[in-house]
PDB file of N, CA and C in Angstrom:
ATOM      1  N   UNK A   1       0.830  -1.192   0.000  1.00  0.00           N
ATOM      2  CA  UNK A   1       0.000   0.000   0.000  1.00  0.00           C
ATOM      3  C   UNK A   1       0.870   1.249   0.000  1.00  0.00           C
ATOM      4  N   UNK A   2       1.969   1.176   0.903  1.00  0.00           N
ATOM      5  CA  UNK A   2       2.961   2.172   0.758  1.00  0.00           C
ATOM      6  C   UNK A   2       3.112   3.386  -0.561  1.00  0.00           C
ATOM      7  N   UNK A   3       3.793   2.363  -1.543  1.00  0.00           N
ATOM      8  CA  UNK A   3       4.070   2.236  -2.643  1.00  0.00           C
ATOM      9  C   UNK A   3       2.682   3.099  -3.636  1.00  0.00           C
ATOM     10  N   UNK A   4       1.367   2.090  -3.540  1.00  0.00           N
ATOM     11  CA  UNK A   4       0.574   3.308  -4.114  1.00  0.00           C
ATOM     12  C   UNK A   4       0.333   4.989  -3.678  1.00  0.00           C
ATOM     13  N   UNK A   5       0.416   4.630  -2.160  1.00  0.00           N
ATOM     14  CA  UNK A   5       0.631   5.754  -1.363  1.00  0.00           C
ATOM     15  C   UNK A   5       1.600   7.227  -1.990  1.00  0.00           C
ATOM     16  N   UNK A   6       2.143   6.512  -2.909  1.00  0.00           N
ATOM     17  CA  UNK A   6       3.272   7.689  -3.340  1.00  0.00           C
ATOM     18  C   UNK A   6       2.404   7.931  -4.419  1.00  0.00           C
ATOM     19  N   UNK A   7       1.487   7.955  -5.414  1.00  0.00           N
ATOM     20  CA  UNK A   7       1.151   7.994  -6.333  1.00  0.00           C
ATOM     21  C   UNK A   7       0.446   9.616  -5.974  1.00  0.00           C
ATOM     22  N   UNK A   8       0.685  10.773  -6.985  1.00  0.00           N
ATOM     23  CA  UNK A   8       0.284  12.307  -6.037  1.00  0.00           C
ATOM     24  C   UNK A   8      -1.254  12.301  -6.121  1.00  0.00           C
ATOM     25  N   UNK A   9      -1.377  12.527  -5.152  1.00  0.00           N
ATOM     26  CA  UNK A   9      -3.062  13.394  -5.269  1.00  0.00           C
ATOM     27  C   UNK A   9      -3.893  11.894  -4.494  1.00  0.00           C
ATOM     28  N   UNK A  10      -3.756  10.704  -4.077  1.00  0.00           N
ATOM     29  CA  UNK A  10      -4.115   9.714  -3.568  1.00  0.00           C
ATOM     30  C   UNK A  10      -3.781   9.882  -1.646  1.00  0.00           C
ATOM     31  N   UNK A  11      -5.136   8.802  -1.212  1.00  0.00           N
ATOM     32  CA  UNK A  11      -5.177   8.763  -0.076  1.00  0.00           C
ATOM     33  C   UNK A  11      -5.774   7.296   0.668  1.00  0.00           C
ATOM     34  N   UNK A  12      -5.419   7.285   1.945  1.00  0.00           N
ATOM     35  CA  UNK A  12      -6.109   5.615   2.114  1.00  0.00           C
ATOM     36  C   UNK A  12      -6.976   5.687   2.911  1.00  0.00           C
ATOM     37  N   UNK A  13      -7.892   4.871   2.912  1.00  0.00           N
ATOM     38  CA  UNK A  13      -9.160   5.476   4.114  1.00  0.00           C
ATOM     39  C   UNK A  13      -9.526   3.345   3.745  1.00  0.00           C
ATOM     40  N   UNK A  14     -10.695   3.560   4.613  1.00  0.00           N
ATOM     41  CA  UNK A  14     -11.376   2.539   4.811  1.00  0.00           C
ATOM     42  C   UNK A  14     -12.384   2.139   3.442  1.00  0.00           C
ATOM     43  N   UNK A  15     -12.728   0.729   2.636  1.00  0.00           N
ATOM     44  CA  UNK A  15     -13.156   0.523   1.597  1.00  0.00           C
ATOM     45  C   UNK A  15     -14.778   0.631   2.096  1.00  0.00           C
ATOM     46  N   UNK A  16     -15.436   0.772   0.878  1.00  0.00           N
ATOM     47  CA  UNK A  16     -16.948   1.145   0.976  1.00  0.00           C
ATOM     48  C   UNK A  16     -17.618   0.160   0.856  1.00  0.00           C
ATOM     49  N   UNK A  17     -17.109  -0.804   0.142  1.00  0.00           N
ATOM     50  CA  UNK A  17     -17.365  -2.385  -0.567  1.00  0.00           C
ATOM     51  C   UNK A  17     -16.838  -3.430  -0.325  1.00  0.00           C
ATOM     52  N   UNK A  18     -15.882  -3.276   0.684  1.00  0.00           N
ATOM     53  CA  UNK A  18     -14.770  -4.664   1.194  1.00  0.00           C
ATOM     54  C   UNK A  18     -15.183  -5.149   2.322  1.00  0.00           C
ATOM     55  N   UNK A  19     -14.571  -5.501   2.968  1.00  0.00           N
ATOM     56  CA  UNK A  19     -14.461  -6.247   4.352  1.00  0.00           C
ATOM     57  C   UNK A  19     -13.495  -5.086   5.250  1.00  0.00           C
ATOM     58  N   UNK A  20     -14.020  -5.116   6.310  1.00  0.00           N
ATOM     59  CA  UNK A  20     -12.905  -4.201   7.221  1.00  0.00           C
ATOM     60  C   UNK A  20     -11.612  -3.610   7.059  1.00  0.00           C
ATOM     61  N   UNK A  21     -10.936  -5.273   6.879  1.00  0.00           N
ATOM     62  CA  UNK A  21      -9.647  -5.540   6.764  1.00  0.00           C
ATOM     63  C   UNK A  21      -8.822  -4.940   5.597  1.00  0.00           C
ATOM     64  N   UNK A  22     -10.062  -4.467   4.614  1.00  0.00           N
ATOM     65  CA  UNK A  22      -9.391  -3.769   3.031  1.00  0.00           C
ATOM     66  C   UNK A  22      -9.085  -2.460   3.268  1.00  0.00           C
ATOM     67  N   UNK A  23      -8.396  -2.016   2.252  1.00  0.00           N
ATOM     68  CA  UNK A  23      -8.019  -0.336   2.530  1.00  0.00           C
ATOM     69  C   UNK A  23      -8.066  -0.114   1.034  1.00  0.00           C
ATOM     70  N   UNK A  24      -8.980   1.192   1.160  1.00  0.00           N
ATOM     71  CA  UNK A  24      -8.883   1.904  -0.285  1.00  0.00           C
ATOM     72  C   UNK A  24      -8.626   2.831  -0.550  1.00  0.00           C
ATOM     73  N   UNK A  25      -8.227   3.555  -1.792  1.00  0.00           N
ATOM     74  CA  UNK A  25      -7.566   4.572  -2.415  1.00  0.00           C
ATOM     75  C   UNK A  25      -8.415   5.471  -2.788  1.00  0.00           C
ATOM     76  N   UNK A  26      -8.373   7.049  -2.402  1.00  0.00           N
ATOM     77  CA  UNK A  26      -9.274   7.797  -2.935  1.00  0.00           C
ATOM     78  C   UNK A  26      -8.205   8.785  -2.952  1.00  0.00           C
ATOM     79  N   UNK A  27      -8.912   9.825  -4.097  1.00  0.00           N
ATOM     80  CA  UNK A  27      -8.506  10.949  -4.320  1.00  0.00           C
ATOM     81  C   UNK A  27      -8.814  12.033  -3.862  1.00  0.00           C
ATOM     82  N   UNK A  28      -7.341  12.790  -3.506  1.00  0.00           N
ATOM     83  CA  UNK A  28      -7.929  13.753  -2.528  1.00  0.00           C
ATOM     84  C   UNK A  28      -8.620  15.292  -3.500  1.00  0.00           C
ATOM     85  N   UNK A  29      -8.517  15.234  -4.716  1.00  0.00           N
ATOM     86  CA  UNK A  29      -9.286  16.092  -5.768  1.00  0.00           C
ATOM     87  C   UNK A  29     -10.273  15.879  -6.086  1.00  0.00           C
ATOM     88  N   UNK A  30     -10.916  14.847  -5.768  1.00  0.00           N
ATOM     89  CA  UNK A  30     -12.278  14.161  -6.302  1.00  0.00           C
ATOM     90  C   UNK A  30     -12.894  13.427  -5.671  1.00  0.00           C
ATOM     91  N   UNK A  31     -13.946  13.551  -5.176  1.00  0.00           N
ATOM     92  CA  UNK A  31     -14.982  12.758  -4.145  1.00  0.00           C
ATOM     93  C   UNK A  31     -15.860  11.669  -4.795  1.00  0.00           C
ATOM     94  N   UNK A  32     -16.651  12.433  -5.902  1.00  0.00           N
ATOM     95  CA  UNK A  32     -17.453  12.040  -6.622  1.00  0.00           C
ATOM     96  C   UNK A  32     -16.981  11.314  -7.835  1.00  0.00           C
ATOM     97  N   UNK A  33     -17.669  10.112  -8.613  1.00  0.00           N
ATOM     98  CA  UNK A  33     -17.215   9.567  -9.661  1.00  0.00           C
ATOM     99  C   UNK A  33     -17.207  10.463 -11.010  1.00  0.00           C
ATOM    100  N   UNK A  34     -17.083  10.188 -11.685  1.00  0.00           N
ATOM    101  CA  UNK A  34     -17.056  10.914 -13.168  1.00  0.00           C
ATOM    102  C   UNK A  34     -17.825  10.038 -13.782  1.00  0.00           C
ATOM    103  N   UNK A  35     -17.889   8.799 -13.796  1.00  0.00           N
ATOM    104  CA  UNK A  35     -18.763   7.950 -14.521  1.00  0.00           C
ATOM    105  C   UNK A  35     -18.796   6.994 -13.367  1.00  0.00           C
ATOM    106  N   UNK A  36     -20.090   6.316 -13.426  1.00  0.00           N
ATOM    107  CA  UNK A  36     -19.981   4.984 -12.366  1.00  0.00           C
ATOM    108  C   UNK A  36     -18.892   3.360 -13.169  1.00  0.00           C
ATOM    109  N   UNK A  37     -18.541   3.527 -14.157  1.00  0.00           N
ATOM    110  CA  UNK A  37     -17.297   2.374 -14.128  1.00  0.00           C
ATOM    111  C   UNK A  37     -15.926   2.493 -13.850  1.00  0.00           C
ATOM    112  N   UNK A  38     -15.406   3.869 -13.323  1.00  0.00           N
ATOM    113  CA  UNK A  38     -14.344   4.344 -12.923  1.00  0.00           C
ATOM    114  C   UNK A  38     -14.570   3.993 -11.047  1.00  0.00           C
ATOM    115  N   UNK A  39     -15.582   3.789 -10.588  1.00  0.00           N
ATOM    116  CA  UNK A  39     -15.412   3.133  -9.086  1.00  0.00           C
ATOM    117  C   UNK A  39     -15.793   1.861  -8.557  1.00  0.00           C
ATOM    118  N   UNK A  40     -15.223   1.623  -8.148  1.00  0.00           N
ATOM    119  CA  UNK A  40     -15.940  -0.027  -7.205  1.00  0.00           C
ATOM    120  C   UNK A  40     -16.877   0.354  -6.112  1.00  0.00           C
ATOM    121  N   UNK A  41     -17.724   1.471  -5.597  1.00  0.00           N
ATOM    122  CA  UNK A  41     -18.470   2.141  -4.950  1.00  0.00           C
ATOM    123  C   UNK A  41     -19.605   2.941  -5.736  1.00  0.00           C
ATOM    124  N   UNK A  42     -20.224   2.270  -6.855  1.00  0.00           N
ATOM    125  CA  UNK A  42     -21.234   3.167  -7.370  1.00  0.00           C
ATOM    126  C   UNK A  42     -22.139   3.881  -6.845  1.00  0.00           C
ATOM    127  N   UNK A  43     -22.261   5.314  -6.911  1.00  0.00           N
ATOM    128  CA  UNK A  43     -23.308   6.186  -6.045  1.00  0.00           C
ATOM    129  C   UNK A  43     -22.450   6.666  -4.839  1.00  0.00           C
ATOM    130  N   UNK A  44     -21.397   6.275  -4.374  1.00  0.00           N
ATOM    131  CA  UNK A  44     -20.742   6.883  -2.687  1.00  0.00           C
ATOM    132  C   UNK A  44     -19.151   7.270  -3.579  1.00  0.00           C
ATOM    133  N   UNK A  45     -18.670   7.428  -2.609  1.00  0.00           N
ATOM    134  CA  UNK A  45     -17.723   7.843  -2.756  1.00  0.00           C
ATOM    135  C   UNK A  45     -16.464   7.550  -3.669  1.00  0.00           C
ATOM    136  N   UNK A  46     -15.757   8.293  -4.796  1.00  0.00           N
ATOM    137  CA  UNK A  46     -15.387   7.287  -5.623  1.00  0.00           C
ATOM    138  C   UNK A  46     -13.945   6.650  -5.145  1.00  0.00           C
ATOM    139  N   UNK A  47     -14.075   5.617  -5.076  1.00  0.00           N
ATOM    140  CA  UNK A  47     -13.196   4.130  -4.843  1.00  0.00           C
ATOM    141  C   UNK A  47     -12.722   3.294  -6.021  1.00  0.00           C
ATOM    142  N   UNK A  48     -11.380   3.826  -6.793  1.00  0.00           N
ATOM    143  CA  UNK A  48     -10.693   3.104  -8.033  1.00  0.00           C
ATOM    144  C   UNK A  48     -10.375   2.235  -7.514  1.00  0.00           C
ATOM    145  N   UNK A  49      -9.930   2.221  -6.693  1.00  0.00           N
ATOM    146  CA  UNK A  49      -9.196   0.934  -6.198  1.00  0.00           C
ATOM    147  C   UNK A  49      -9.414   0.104  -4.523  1.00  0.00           C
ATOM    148  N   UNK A  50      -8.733  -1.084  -4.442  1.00  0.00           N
ATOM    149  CA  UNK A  50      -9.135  -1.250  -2.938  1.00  0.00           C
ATOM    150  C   UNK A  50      -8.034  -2.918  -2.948  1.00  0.00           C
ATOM    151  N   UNK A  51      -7.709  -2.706  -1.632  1.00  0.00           N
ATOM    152  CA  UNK A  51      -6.896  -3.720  -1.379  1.00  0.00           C
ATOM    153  C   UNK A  51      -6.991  -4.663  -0.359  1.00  0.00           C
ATOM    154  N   UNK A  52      -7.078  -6.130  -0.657  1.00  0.00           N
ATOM    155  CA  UNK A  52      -7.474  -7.055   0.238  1.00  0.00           C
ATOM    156  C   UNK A  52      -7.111  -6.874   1.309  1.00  0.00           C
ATOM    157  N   UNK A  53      -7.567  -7.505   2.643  1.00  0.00           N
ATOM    158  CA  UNK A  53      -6.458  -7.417   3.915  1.00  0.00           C
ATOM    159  C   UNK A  53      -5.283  -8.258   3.812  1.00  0.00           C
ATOM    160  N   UNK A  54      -4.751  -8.011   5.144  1.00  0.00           N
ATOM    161  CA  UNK A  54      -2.756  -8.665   4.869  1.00  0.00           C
ATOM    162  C   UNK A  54      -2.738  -9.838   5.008  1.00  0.00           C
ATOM    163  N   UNK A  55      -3.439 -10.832   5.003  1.00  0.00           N
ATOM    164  CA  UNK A  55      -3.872 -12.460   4.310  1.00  0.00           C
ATOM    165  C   UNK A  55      -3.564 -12.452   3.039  1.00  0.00           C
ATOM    166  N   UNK A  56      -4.387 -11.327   2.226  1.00  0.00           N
ATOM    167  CA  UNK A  56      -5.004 -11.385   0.593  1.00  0.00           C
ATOM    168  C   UNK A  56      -4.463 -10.096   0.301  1.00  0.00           C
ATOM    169  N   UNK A  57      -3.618 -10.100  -0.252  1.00  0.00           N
ATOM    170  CA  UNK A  57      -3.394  -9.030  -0.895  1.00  0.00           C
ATOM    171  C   UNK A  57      -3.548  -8.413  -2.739  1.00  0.00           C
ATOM    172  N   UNK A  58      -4.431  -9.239  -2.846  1.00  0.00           N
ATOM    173  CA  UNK A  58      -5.723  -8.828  -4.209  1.00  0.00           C
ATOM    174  C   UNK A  58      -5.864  -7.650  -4.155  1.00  0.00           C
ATOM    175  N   UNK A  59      -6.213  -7.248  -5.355  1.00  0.00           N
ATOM    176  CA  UNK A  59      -6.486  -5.810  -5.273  1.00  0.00           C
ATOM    177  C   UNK A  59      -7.977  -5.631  -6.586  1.00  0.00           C
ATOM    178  N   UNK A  60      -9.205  -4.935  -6.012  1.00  0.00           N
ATOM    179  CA  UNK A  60      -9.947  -4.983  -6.708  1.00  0.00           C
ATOM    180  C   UNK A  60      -9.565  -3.342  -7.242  1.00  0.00           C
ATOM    181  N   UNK A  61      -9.917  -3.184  -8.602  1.00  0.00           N
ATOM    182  CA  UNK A  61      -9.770  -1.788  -9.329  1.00  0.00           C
ATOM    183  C   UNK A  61     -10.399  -1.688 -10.678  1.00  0.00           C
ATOM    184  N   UNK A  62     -10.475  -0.441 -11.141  1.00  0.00           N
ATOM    185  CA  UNK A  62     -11.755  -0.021 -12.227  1.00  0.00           C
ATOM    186  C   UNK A  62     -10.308   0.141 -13.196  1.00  0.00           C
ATOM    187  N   UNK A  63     -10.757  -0.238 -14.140  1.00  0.00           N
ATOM    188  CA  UNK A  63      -9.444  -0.057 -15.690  1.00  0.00           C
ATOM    189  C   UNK A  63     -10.373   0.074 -16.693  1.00  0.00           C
ATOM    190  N   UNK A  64      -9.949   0.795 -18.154  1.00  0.00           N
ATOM    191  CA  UNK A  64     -10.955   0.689 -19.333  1.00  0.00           C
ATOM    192  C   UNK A  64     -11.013  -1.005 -19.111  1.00  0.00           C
ATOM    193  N   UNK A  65     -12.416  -1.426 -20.194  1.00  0.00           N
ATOM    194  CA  UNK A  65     -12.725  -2.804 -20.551  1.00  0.00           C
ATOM    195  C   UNK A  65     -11.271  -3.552 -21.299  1.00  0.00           C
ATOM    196  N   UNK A  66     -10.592  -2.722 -22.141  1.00  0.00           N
ATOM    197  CA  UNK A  66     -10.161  -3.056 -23.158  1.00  0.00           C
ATOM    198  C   UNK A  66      -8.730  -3.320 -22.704  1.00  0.00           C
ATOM    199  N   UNK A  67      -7.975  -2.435 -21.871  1.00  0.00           N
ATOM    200  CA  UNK A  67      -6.484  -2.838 -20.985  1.00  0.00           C
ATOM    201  C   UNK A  67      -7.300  -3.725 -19.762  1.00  0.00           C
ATOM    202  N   UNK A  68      -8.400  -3.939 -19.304  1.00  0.00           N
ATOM    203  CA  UNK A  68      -8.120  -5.374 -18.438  1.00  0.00           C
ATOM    204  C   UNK A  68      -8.265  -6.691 -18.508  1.00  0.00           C
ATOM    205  N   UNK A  69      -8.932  -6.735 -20.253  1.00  0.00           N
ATOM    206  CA  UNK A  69      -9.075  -7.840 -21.210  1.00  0.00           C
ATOM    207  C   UNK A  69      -7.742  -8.117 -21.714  1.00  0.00           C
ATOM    208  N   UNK A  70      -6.622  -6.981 -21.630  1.00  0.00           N
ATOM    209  CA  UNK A  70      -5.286  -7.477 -22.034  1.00  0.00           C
ATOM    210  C   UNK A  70      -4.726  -8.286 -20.869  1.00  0.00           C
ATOM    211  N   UNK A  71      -4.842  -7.606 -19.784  1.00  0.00           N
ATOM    212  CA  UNK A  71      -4.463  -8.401 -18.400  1.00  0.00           C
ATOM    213  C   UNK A  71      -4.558  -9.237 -17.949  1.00  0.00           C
ATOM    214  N   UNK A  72      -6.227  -9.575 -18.314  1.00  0.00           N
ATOM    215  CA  UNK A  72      -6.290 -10.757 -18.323  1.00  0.00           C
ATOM    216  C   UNK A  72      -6.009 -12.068 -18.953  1.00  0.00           C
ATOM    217  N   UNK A  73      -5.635 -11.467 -20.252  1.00  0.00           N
ATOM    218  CA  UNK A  73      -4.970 -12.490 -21.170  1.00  0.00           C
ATOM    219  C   UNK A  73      -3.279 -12.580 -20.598  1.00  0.00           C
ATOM    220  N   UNK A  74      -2.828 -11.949 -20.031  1.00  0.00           N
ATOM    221  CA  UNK A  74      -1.416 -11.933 -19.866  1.00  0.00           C
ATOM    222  C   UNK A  74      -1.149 -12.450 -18.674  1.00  0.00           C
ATOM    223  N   UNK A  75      -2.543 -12.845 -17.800  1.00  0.00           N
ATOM    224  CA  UNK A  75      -2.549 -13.504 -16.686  1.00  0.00           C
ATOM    225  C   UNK A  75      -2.113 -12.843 -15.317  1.00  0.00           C
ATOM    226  N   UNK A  76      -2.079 -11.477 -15.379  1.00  0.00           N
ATOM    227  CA  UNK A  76      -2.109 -10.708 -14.152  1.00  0.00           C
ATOM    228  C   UNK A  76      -3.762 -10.103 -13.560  1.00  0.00           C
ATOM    229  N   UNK A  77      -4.828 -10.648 -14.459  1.00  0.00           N
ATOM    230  CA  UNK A  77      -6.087 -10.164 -13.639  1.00  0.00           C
ATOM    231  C   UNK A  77      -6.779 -10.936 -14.088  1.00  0.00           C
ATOM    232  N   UNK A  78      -8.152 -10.686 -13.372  1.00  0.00           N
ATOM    233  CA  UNK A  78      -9.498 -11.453 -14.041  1.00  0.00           C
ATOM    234  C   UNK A  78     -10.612 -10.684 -13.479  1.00  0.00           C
ATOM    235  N   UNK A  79     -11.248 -10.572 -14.760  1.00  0.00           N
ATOM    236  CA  UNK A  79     -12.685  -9.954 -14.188  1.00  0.00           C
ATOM    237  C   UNK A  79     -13.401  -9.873 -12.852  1.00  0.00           C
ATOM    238  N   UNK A  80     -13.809  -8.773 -12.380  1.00  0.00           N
ATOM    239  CA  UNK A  80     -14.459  -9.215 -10.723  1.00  0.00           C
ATOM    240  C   UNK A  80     -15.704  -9.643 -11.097  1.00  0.00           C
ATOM    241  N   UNK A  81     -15.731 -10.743  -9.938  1.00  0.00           N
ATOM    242  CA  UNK A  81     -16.976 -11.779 -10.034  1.00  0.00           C
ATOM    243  C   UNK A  81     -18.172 -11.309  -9.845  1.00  0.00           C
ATOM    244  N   UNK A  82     -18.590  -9.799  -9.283  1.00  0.00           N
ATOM    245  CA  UNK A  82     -19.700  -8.883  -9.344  1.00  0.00           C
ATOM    246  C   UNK A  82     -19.545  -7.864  -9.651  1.00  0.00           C
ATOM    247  N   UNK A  83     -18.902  -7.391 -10.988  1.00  0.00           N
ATOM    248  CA  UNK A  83     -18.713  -6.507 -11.758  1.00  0.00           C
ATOM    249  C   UNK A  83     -20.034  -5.836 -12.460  1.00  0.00           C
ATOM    250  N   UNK A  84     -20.176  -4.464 -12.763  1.00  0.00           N
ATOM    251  CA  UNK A  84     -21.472  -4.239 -12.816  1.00  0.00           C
ATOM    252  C   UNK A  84     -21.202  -3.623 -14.505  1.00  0.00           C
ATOM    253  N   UNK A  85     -19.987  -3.053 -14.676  1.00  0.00           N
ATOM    254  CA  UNK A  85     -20.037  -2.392 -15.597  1.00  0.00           C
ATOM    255  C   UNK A  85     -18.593  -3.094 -17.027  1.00  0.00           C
ATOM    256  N   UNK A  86     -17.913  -4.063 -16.336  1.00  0.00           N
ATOM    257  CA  UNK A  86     -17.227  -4.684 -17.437  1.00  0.00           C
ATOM    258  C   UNK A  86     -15.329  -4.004 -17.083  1.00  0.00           C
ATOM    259  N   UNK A  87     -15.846  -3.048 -16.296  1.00  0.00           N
ATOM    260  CA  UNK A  87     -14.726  -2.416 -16.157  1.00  0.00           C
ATOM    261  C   UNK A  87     -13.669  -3.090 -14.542  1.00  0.00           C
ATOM    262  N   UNK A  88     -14.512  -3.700 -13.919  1.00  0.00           N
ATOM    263  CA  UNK A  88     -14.116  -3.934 -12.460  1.00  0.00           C
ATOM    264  C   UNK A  88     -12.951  -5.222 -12.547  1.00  0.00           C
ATOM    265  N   UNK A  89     -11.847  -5.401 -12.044  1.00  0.00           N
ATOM    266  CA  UNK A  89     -11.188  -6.644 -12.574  1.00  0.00           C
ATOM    267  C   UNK A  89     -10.297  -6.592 -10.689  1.00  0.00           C
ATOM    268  N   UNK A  90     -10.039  -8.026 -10.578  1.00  0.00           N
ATOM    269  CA  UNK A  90      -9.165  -8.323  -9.441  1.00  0.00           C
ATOM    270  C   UNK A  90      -7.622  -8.697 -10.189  1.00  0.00           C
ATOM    271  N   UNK A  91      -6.752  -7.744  -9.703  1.00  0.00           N
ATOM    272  CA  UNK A  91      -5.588  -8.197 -10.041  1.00  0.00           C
ATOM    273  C   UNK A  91      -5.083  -8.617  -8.595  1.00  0.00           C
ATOM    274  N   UNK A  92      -4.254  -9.557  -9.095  1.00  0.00           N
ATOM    275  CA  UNK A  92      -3.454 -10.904  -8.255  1.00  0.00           C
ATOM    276  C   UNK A  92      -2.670 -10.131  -7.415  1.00  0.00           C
ATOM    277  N   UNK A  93      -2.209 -10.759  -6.182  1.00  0.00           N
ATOM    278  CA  UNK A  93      -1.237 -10.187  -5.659  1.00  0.00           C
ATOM    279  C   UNK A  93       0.047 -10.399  -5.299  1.00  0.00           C
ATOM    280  N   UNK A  94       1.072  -9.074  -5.661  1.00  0.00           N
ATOM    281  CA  UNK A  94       2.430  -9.759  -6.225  1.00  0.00           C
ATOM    282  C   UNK A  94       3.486 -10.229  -5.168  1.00  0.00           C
ATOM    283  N   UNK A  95       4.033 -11.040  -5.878  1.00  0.00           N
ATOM    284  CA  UNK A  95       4.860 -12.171  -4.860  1.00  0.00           C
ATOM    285  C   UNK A  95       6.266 -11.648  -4.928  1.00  0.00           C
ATOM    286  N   UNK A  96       6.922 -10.962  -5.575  1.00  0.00           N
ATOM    287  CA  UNK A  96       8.052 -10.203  -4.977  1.00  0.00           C
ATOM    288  C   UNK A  96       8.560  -8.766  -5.774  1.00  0.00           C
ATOM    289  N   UNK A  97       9.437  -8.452  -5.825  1.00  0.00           N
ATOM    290  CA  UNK A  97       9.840  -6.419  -5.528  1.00  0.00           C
ATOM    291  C   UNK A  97       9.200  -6.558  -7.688  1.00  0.00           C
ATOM    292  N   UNK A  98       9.680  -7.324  -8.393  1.00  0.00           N
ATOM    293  CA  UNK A  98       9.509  -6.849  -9.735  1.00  0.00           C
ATOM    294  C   UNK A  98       8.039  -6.813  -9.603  1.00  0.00           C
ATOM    295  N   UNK A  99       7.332  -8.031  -9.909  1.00  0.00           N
ATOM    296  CA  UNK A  99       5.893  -7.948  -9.729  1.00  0.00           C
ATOM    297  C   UNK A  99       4.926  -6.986  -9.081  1.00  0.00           C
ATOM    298  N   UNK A 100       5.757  -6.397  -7.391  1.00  0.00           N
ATOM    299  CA  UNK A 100       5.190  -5.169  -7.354  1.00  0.00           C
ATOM    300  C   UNK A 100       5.115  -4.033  -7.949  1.00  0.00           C
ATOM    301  N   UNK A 101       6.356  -3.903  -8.690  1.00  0.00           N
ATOM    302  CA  UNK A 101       6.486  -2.832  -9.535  1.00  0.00           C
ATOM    303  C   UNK A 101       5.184  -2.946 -10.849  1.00  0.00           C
ATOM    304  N   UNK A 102       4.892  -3.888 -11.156  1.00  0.00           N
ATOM    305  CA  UNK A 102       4.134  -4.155 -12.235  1.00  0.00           C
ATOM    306  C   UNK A 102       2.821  -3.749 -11.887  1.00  0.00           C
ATOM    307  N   UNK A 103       2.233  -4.016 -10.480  1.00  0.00           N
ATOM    308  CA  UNK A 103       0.627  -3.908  -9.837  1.00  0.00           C
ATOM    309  C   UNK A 103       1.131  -2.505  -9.706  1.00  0.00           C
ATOM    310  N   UNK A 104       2.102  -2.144  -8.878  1.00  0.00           N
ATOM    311  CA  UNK A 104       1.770  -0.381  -8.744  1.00  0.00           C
ATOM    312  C   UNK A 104       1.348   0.123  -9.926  1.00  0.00           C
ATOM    313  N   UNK A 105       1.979  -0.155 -11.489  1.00  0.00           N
ATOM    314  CA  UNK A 105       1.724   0.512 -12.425  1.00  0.00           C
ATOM    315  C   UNK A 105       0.201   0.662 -13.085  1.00  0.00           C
ATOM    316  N   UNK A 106      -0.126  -0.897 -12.258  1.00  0.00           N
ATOM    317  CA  UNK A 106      -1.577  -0.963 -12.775  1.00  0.00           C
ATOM    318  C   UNK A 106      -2.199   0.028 -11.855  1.00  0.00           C
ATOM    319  N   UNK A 107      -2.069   0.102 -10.973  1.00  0.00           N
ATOM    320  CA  UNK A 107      -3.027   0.859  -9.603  1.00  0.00           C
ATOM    321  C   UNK A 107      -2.585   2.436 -10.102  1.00  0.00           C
ATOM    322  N   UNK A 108      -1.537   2.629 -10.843  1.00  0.00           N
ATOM    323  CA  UNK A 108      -1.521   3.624 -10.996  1.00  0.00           C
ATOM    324  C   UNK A 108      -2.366   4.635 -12.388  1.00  0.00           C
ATOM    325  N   UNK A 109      -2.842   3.271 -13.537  1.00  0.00           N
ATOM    326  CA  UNK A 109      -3.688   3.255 -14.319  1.00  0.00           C
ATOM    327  C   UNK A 109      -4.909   3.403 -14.284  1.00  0.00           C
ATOM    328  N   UNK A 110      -5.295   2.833 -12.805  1.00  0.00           N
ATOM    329  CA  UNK A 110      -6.741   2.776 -12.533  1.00  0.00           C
ATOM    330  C   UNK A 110      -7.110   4.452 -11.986  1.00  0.00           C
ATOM    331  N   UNK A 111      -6.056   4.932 -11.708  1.00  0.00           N
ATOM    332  CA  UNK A 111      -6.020   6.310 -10.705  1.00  0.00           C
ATOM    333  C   UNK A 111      -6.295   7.227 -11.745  1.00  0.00           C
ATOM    334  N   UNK A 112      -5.358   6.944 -12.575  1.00  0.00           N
ATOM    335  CA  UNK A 112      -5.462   8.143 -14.076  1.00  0.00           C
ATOM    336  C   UNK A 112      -6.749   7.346 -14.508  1.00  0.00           C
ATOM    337  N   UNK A 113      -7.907   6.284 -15.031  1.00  0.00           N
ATOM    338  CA  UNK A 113      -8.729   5.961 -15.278  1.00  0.00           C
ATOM    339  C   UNK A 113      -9.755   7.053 -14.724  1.00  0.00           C
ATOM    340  N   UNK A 114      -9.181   6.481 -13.012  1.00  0.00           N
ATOM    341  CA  UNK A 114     -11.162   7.361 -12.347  1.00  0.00           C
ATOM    342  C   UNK A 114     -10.774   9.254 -12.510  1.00  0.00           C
ATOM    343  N   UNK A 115      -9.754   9.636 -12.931  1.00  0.00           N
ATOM    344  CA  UNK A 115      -9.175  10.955 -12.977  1.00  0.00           C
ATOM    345  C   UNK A 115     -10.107  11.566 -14.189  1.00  0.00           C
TER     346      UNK A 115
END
């Protein structure tokens, strides 16, 4: 979480849609969604992203349809299983320093997405 933490204009608060244990990313420029497939919180507060607790470190996040259909072919995501809009996908969570580098970039996609 750190790590997204550096990403500018982002903040961590408690998820709207998770379990306790998750922590999600909001922007501190923007409250509200721009479209409802840019959040995992449709109607509240907008939520690009959100991260399992420290068991699961999954990360649910909003991406165009079209880069998380690549992802998923490349085997770093898969559609979320109550996705409303095509856009919602769970990417995996990474198992050491390169791989993190790879999810930050995504989390950092989803940020410029809900932007």
């Amino acid at each position: 979480m750190a790590g997204a933490l550096a990403i500018p204009g982002v903040i961590e608060g408690h998820s709207q849609v998770s379990p306790a244990s998750s922590r999600a990313l909001f922007l501190v420029d923007r409250e509200a969604e721009r479209d409802p497939q840019t959040s995992l919180a449709s109607g509240r507060r907008l939520e690009p992203v959100h991260v399992h607790g420290v068991d699961d470190t999954s990360i649910h996040l909003c991406l165009p349809a079209e880069r998380g259909a690549v992802l998923d072919s490349l085997g770093w995501a898969e559609p979320h299983q109550y996705g409303d809009h095509g856009t919602e996908y769970l990417v995996y969570g990474p198992r050491d320093d390169a791989e993190l580098a790879i999810v930050l970039g995504i989390v950092a996609e989803s940020i410029a997405f809900a932007r």
